[in-house]
N, C-alpha and C. Protein backbone atom coordinates (compact mmCIF):
# COMPACT_ATOMS: atom_id res chain seq x y z
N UNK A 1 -91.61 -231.05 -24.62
CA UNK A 1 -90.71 -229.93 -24.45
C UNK A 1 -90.16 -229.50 -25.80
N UNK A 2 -90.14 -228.33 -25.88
CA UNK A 2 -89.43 -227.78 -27.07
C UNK A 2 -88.11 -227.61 -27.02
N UNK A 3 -87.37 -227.75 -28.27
CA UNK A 3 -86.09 -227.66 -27.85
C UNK A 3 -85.45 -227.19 -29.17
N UNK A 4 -85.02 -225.95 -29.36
CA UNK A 4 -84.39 -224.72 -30.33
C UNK A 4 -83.53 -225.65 -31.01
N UNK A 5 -82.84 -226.54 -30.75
CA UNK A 5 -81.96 -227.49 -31.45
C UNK A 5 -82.46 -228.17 -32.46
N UNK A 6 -83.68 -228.74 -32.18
CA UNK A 6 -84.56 -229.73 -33.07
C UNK A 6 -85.03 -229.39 -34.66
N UNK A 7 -84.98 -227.69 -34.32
CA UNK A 7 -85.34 -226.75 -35.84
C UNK A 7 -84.59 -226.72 -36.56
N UNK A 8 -84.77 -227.21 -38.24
CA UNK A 8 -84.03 -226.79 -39.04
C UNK A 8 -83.95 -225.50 -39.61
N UNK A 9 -85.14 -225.13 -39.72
CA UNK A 9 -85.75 -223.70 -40.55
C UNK A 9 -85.80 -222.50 -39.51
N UNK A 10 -86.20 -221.53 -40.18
CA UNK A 10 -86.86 -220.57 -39.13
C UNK A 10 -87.86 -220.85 -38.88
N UNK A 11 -88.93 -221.31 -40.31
CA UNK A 11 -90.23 -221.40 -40.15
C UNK A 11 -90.41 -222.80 -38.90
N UNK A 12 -89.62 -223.68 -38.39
CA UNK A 12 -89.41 -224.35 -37.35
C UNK A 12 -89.65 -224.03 -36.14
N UNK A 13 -88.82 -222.58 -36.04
CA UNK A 13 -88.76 -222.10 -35.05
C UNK A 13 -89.60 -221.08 -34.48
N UNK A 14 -90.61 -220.79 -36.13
CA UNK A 14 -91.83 -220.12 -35.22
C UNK A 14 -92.52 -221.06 -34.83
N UNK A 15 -92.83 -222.21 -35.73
CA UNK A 15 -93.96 -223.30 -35.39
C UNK A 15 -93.87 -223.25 -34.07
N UNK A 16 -92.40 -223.51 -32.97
CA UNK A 16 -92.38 -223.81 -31.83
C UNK A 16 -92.46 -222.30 -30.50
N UNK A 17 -92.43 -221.46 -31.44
CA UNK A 17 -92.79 -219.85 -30.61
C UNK A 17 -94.03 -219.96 -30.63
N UNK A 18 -94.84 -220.24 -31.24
CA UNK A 18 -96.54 -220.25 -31.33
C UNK A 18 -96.89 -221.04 -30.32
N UNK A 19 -96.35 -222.35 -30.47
CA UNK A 19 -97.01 -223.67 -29.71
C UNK A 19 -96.30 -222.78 -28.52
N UNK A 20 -95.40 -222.20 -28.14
CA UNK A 20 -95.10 -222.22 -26.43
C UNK A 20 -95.38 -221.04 -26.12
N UNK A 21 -95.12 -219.62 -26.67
CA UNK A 21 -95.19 -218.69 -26.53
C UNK A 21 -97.06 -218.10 -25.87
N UNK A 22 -97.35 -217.41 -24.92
CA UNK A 22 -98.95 -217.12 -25.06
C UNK A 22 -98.69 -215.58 -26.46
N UNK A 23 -99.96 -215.95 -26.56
CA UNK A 23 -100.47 -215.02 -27.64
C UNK A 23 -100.20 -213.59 -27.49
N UNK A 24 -99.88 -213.05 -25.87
CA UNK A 24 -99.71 -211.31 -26.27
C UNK A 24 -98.15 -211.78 -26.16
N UNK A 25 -97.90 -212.66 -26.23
CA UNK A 25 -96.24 -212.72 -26.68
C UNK A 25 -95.80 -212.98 -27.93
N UNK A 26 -96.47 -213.90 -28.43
CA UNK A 26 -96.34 -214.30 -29.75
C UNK A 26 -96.35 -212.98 -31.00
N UNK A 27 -97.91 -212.47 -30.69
CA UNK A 27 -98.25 -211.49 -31.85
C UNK A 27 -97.48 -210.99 -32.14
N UNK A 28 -96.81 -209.49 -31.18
CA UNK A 28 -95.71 -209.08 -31.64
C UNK A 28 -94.48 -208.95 -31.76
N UNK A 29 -93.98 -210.61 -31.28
CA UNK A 29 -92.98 -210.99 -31.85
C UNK A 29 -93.48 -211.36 -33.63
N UNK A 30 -94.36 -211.60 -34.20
CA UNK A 30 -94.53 -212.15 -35.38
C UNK A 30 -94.54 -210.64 -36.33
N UNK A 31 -95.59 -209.77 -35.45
CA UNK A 31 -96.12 -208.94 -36.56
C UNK A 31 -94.69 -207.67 -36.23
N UNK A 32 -93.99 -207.53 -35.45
CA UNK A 32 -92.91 -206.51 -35.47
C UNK A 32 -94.05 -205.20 -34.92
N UNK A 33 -93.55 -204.12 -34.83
CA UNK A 33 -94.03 -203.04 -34.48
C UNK A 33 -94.63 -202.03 -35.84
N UNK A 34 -95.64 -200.93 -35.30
CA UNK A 34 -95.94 -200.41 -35.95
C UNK A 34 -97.34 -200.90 -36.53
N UNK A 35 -97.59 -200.73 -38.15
CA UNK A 35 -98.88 -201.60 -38.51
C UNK A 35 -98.64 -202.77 -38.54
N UNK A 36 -97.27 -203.75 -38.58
CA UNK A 36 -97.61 -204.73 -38.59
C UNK A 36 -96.29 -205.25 -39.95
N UNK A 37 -96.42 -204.39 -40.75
CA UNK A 37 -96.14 -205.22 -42.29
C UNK A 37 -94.73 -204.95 -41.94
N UNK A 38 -93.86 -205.02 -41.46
CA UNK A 38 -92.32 -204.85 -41.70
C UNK A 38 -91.93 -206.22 -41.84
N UNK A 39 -92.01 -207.70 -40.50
CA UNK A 39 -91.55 -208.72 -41.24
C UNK A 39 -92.02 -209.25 -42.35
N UNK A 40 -93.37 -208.73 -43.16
CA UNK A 40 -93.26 -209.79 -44.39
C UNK A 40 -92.80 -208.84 -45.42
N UNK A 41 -92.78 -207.50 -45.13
CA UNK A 41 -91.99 -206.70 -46.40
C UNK A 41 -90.38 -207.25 -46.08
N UNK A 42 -89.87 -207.61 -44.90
CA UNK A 42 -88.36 -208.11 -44.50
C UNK A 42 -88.19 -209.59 -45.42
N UNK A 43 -89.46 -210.67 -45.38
CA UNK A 43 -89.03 -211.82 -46.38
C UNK A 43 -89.27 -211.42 -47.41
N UNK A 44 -90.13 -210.07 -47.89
CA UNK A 44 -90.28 -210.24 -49.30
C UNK A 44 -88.97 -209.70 -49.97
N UNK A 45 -88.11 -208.83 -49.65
CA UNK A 45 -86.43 -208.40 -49.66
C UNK A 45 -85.79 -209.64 -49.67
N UNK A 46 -85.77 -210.46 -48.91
CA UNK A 46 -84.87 -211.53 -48.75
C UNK A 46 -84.90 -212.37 -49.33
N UNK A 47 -86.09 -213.20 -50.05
CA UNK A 47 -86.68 -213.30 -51.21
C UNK A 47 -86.03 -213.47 -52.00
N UNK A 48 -85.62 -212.28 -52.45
CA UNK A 48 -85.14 -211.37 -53.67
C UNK A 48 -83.78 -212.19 -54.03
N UNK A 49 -83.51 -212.68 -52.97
CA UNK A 49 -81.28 -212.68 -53.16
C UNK A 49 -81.05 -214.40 -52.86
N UNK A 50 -80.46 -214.57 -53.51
CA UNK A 50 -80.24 -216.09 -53.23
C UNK A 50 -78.75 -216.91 -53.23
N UNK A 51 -79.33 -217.37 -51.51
CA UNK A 51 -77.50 -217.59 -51.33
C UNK A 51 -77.15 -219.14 -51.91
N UNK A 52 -75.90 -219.16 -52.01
CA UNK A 52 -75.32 -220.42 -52.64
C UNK A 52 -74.81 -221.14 -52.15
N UNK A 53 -74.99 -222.16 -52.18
CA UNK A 53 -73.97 -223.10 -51.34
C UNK A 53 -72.65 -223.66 -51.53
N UNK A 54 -71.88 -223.70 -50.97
CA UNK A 54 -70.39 -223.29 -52.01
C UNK A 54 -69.54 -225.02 -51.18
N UNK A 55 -69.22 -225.67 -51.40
CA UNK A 55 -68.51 -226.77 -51.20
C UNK A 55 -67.18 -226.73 -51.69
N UNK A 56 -66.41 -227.55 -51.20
CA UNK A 56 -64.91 -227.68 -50.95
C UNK A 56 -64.31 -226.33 -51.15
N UNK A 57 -64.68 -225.67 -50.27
CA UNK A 57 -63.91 -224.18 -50.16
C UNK A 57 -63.61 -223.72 -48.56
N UNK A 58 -62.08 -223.67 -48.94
CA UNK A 58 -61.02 -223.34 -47.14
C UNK A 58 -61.93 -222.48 -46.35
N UNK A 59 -62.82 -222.93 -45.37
CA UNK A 59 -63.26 -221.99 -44.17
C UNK A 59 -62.25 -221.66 -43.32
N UNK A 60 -61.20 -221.82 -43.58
CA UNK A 60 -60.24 -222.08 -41.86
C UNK A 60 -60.37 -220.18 -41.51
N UNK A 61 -60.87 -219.59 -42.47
CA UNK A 61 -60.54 -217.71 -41.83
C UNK A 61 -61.69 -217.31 -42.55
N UNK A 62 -62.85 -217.04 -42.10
CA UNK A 62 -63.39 -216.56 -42.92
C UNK A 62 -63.35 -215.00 -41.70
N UNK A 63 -63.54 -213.72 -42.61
CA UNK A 63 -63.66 -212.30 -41.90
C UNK A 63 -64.60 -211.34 -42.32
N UNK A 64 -65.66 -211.88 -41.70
CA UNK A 64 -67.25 -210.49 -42.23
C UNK A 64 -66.90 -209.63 -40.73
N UNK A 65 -65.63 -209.29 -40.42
CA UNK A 65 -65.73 -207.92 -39.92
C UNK A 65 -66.12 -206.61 -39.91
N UNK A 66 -66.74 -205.61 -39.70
CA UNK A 66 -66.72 -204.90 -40.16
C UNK A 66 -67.31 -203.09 -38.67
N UNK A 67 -66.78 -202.37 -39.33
CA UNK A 67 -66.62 -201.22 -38.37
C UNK A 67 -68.12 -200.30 -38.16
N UNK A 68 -68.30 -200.04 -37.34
CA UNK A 68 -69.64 -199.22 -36.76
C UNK A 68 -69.33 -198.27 -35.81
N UNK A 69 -69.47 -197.22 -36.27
CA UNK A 69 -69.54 -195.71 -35.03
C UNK A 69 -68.16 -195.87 -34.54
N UNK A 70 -67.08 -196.24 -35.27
CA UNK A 70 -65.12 -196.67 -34.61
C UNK A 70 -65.45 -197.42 -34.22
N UNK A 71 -66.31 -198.45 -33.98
CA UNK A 71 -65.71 -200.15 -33.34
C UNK A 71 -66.01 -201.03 -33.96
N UNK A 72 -65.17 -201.74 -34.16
CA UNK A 72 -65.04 -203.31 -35.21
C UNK A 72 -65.82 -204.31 -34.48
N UNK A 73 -66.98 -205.01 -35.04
CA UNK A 73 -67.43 -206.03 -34.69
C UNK A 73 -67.06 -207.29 -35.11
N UNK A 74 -67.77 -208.55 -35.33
CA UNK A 74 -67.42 -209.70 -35.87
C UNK A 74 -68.01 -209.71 -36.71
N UNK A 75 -69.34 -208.97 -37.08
CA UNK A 75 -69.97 -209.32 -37.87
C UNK A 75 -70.84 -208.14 -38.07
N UNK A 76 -71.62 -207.52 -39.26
CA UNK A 76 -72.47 -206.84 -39.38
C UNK A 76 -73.76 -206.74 -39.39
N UNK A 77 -73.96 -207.97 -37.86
CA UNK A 77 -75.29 -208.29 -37.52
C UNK A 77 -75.47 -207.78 -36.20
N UNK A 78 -76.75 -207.64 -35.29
CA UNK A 78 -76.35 -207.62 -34.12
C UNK A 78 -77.64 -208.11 -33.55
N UNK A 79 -77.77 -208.01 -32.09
CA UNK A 79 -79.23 -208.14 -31.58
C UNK A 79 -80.02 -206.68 -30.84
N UNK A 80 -81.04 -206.67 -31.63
CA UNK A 80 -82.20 -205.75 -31.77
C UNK A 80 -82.56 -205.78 -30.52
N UNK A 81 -83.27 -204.40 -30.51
CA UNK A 81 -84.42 -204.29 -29.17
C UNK A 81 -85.28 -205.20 -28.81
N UNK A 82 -85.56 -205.91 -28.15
CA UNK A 82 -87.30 -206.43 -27.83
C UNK A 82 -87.40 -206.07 -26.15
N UNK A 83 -88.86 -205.09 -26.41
CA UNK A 83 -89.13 -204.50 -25.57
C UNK A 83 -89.42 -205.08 -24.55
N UNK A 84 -90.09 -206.24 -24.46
CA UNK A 84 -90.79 -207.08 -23.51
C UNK A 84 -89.93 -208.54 -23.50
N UNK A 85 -88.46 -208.33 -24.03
CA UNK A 85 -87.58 -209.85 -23.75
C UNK A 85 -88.23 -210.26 -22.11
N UNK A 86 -88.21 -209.66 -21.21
CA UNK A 86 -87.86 -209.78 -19.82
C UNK A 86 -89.27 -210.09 -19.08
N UNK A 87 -90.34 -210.65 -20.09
CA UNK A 87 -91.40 -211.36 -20.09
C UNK A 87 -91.57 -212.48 -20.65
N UNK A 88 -91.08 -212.85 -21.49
CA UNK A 88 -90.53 -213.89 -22.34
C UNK A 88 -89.92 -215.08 -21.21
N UNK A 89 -88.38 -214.53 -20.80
CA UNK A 89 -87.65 -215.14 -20.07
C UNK A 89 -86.68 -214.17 -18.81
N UNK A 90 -86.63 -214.93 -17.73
CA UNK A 90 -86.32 -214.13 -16.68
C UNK A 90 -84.80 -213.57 -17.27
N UNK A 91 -84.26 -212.42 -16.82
CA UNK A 91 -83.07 -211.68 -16.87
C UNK A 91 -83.02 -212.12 -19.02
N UNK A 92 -83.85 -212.13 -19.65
CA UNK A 92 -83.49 -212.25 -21.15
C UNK A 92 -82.63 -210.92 -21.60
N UNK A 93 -82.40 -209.88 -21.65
CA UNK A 93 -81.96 -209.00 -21.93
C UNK A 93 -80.41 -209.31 -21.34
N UNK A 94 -80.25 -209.68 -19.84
CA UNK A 94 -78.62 -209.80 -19.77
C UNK A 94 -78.28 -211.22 -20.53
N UNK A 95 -79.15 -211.96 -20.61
CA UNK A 95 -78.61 -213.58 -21.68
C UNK A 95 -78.18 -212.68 -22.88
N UNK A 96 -78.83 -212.16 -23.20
CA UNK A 96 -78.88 -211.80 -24.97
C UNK A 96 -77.25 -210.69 -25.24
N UNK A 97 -77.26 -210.26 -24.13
CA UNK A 97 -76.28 -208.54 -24.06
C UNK A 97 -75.07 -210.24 -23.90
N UNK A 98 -74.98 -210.98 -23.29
CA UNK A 98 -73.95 -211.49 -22.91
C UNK A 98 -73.49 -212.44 -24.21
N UNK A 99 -74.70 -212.51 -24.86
CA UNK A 99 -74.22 -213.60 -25.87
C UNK A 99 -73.96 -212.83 -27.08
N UNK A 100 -74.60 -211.73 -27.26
CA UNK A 100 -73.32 -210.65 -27.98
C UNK A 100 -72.35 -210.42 -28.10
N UNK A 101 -72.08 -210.36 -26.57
CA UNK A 101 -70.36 -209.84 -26.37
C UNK A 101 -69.38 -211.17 -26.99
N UNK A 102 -69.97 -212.35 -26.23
CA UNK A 102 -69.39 -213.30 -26.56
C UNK A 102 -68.81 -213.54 -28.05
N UNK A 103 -69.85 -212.78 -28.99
CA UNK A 103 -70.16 -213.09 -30.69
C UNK A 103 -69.47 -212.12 -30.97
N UNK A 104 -69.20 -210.61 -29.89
CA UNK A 104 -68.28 -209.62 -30.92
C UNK A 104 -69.52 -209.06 -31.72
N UNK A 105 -70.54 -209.02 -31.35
CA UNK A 105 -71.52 -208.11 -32.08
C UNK A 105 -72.16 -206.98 -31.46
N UNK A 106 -72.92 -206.31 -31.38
CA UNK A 106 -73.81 -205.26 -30.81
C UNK A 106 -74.91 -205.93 -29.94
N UNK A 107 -75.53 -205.20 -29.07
CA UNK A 107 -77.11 -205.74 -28.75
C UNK A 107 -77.66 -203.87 -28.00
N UNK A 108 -78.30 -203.89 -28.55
CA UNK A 108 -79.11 -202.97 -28.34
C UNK A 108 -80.41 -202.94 -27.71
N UNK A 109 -80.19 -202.38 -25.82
CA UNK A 109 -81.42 -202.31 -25.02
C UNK A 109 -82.56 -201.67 -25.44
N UNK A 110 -83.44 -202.37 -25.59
CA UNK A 110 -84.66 -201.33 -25.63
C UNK A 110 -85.53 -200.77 -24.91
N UNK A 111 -86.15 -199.50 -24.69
CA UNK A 111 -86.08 -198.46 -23.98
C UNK A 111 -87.17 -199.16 -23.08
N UNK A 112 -87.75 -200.24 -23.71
CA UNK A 112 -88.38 -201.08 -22.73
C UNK A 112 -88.38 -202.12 -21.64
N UNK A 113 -87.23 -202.00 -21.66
CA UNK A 113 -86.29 -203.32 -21.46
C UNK A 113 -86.71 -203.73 -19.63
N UNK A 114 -86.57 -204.64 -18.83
CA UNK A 114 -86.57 -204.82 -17.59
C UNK A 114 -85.24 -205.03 -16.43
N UNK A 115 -83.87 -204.89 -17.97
CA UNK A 115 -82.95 -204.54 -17.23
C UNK A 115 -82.10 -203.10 -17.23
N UNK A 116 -81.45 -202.94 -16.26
CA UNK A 116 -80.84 -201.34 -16.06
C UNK A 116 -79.91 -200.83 -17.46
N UNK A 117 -79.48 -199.81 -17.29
CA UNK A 117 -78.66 -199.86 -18.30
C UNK A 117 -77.14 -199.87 -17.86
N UNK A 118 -76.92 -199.75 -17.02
CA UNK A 118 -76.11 -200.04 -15.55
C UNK A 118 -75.54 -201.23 -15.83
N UNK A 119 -76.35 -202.08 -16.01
CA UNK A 119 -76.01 -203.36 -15.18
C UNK A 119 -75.80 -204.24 -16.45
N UNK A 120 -76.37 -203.74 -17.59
CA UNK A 120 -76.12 -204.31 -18.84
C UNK A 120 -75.28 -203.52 -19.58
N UNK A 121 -74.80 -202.91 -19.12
CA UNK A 121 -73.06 -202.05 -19.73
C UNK A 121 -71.69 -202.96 -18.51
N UNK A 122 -72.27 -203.69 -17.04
CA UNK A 122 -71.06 -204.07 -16.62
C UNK A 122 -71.17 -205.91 -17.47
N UNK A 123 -72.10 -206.31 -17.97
CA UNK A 123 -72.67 -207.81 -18.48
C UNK A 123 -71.85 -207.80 -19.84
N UNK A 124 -71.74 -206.50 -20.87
CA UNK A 124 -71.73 -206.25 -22.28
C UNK A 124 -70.96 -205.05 -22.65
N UNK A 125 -69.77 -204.93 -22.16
CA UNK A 125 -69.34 -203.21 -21.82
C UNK A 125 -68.65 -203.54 -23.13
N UNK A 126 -68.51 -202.11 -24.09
CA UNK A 126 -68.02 -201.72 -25.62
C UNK A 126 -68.97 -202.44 -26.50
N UNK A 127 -70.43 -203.17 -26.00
CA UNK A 127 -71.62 -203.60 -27.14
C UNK A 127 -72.92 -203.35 -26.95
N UNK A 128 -72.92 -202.24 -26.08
CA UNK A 128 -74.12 -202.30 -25.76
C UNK A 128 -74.91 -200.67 -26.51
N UNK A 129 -75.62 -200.83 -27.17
CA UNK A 129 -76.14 -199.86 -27.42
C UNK A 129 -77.87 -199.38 -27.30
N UNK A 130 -78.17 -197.93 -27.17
CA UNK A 130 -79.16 -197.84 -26.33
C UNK A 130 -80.81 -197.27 -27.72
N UNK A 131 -81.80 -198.11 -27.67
CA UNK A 131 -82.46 -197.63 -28.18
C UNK A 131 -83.73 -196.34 -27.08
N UNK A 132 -83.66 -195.62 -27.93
CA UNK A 132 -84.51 -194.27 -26.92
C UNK A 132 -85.61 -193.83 -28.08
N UNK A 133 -86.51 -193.54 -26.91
CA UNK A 133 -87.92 -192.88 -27.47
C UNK A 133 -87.70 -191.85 -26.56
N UNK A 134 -87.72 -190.46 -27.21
CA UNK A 134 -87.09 -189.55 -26.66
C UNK A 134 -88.92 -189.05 -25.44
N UNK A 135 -88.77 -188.49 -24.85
CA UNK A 135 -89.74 -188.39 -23.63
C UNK A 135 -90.25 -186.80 -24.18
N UNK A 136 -91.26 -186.47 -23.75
CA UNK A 136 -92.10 -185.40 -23.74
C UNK A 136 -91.43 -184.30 -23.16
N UNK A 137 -90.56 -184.44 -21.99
CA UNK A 137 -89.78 -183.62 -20.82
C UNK A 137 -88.20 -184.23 -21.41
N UNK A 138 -87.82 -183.12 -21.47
CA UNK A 138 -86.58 -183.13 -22.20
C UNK A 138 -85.58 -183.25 -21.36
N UNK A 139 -85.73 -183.27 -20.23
CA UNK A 139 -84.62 -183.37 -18.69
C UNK A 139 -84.97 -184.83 -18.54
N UNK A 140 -86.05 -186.00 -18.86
CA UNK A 140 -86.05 -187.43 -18.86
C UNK A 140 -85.08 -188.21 -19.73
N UNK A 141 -85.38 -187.50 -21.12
CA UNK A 141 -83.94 -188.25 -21.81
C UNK A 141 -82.84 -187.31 -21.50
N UNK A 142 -82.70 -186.60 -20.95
CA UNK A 142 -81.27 -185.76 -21.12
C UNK A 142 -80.83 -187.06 -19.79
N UNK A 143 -81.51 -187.44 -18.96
CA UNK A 143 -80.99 -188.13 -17.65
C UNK A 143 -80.70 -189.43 -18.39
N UNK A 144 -81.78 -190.51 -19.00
CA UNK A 144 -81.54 -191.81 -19.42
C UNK A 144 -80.10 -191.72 -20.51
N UNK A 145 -80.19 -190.12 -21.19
CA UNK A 145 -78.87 -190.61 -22.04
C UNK A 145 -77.56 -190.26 -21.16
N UNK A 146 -77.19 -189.68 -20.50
CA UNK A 146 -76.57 -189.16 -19.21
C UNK A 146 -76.38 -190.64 -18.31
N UNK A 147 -77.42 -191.19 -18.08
CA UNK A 147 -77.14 -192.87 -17.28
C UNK A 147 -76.05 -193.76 -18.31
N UNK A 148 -76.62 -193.30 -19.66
CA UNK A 148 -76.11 -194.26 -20.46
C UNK A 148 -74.59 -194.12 -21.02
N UNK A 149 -74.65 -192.63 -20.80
CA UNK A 149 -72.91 -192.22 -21.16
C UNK A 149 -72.18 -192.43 -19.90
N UNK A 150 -72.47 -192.29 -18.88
CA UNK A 150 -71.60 -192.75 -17.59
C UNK A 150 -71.50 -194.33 -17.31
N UNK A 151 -72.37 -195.11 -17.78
CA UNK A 151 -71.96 -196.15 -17.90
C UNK A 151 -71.50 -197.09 -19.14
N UNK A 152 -70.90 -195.96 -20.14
CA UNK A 152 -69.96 -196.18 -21.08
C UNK A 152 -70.30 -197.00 -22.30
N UNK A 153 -71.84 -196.02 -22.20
CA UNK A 153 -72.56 -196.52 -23.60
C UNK A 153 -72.00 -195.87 -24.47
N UNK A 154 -72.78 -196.69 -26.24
CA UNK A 154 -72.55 -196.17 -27.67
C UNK A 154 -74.24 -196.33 -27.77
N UNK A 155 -74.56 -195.12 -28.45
CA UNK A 155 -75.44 -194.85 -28.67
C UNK A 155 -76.21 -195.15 -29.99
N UNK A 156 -77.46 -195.75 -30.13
CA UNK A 156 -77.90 -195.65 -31.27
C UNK A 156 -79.73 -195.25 -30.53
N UNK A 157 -80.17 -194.10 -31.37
CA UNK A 157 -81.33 -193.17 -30.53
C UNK A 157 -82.30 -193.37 -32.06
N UNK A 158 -83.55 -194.28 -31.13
CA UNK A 158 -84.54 -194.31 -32.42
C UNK A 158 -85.94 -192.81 -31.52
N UNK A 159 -86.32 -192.05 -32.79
CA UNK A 159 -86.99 -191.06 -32.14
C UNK A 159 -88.06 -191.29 -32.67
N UNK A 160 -89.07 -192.32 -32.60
CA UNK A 160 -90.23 -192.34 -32.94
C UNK A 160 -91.61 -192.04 -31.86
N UNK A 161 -92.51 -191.16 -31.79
CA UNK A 161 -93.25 -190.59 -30.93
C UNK A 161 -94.59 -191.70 -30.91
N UNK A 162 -95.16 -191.64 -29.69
CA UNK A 162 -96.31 -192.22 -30.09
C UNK A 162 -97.42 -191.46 -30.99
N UNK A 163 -97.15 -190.65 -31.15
CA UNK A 163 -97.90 -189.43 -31.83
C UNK A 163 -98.08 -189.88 -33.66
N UNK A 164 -96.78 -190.42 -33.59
CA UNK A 164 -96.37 -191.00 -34.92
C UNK A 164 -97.02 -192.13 -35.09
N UNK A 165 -96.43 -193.01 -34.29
CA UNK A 165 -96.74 -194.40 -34.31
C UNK A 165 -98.20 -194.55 -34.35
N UNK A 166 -99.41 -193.60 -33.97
CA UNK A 166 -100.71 -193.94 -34.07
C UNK A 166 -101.28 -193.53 -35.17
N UNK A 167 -100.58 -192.56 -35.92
CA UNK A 167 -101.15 -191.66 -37.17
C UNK A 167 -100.60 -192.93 -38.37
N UNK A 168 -99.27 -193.74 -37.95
CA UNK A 168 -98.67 -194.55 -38.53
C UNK A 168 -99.75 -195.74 -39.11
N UNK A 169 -100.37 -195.87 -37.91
CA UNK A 169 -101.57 -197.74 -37.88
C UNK A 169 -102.74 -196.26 -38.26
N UNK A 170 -103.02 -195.56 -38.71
CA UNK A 170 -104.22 -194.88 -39.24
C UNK A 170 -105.04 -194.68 -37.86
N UNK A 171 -104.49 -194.66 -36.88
CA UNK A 171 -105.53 -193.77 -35.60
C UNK A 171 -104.95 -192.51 -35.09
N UNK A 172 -105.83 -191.84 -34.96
CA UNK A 172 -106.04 -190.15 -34.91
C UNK A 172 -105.00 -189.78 -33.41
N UNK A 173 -103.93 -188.97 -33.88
CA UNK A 173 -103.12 -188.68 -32.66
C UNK A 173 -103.66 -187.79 -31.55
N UNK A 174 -103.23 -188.03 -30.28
CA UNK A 174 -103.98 -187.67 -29.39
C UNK A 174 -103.53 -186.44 -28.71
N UNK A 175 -103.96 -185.73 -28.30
CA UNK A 175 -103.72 -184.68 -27.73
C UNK A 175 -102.76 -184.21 -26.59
């Protein structure tokens, strides 16, 4: 059995996404969307900066607060879309929205998601924000963003087309 505790590293924690994960799960959790290169252009940035380790220094308050769209989080991190969480693990999208709230951070549904947006605004209400691929028929997102403002979303709207996304990986957009 695997067990998320046991990892020190990240690189730990893919070793153990590989070994458990099947493969159309794995891939693009590894390779991210698009062609592919965003997480290793993401370590090659990170790379770059090097944190320190700082000893005998007062933690009792530390405050990486900080404000987004008027609301103060805990932190200026949050949790991302994954389209297919809710294949992964049953109800993963309300675990994740809930352990946000808990953290005082954001989590942002993705337009793929297998839970409502309903039901993950009553799980995560003032953190939930909505990623959208805006639809061909302009009365589809006018409704999903319309679901999402009545149930007392904050919005964050990614507009990438598949039109894009295929000209993006070098295949010919389709008609």
């Amino acid at each position: 059995m695997f067990d998320a505790r046991d990892a020190v590293t990240i690189a730990d924690l893919r070793r153990m996404a590989r070994r458990r994960l099947p493969e159309f799960a794995f891939i693009p959790m590894e390779t991210g969307s698009g062609d592919g290169s965003g997480p290793g252009r993401n370590m090659q940035a990170f790379q770059k900066h090097t944190l320190l380790t700082r000893v005998l220094v007062d933690i009792g308050h530390i405050d990486q607060s900080v404000s987004v769209f008027g609301r103060t989080y805990a932190s200026p991190f949050g949790i991302s879309a994954v389209g297919y969480a809710g294949m992964l693990r049953r109800d993963a999208d309300l675990l994740l929205a809930r352990a946000a709230a808990a953290a005082n951070i954001p989590f942002m549904l993705s337009g793929g998601s297998s839970a409502s947006i309903e039901v993950v605004a009553r799980v995560a209400p003032n953190h939930t924000w909505q990623q959208l691929y805006a639809a061909r028929d302009p009365k589809l997102t006018d409704r999903i963003l319309g679901r999402a403002r009545d149930a007392g979303w904050t919005f964050s709207s990614t507009r990438r087309t598949a039109r894009f996304r295929r000209e993006m990986i070098g295949l010919p957009a389709r008609a």
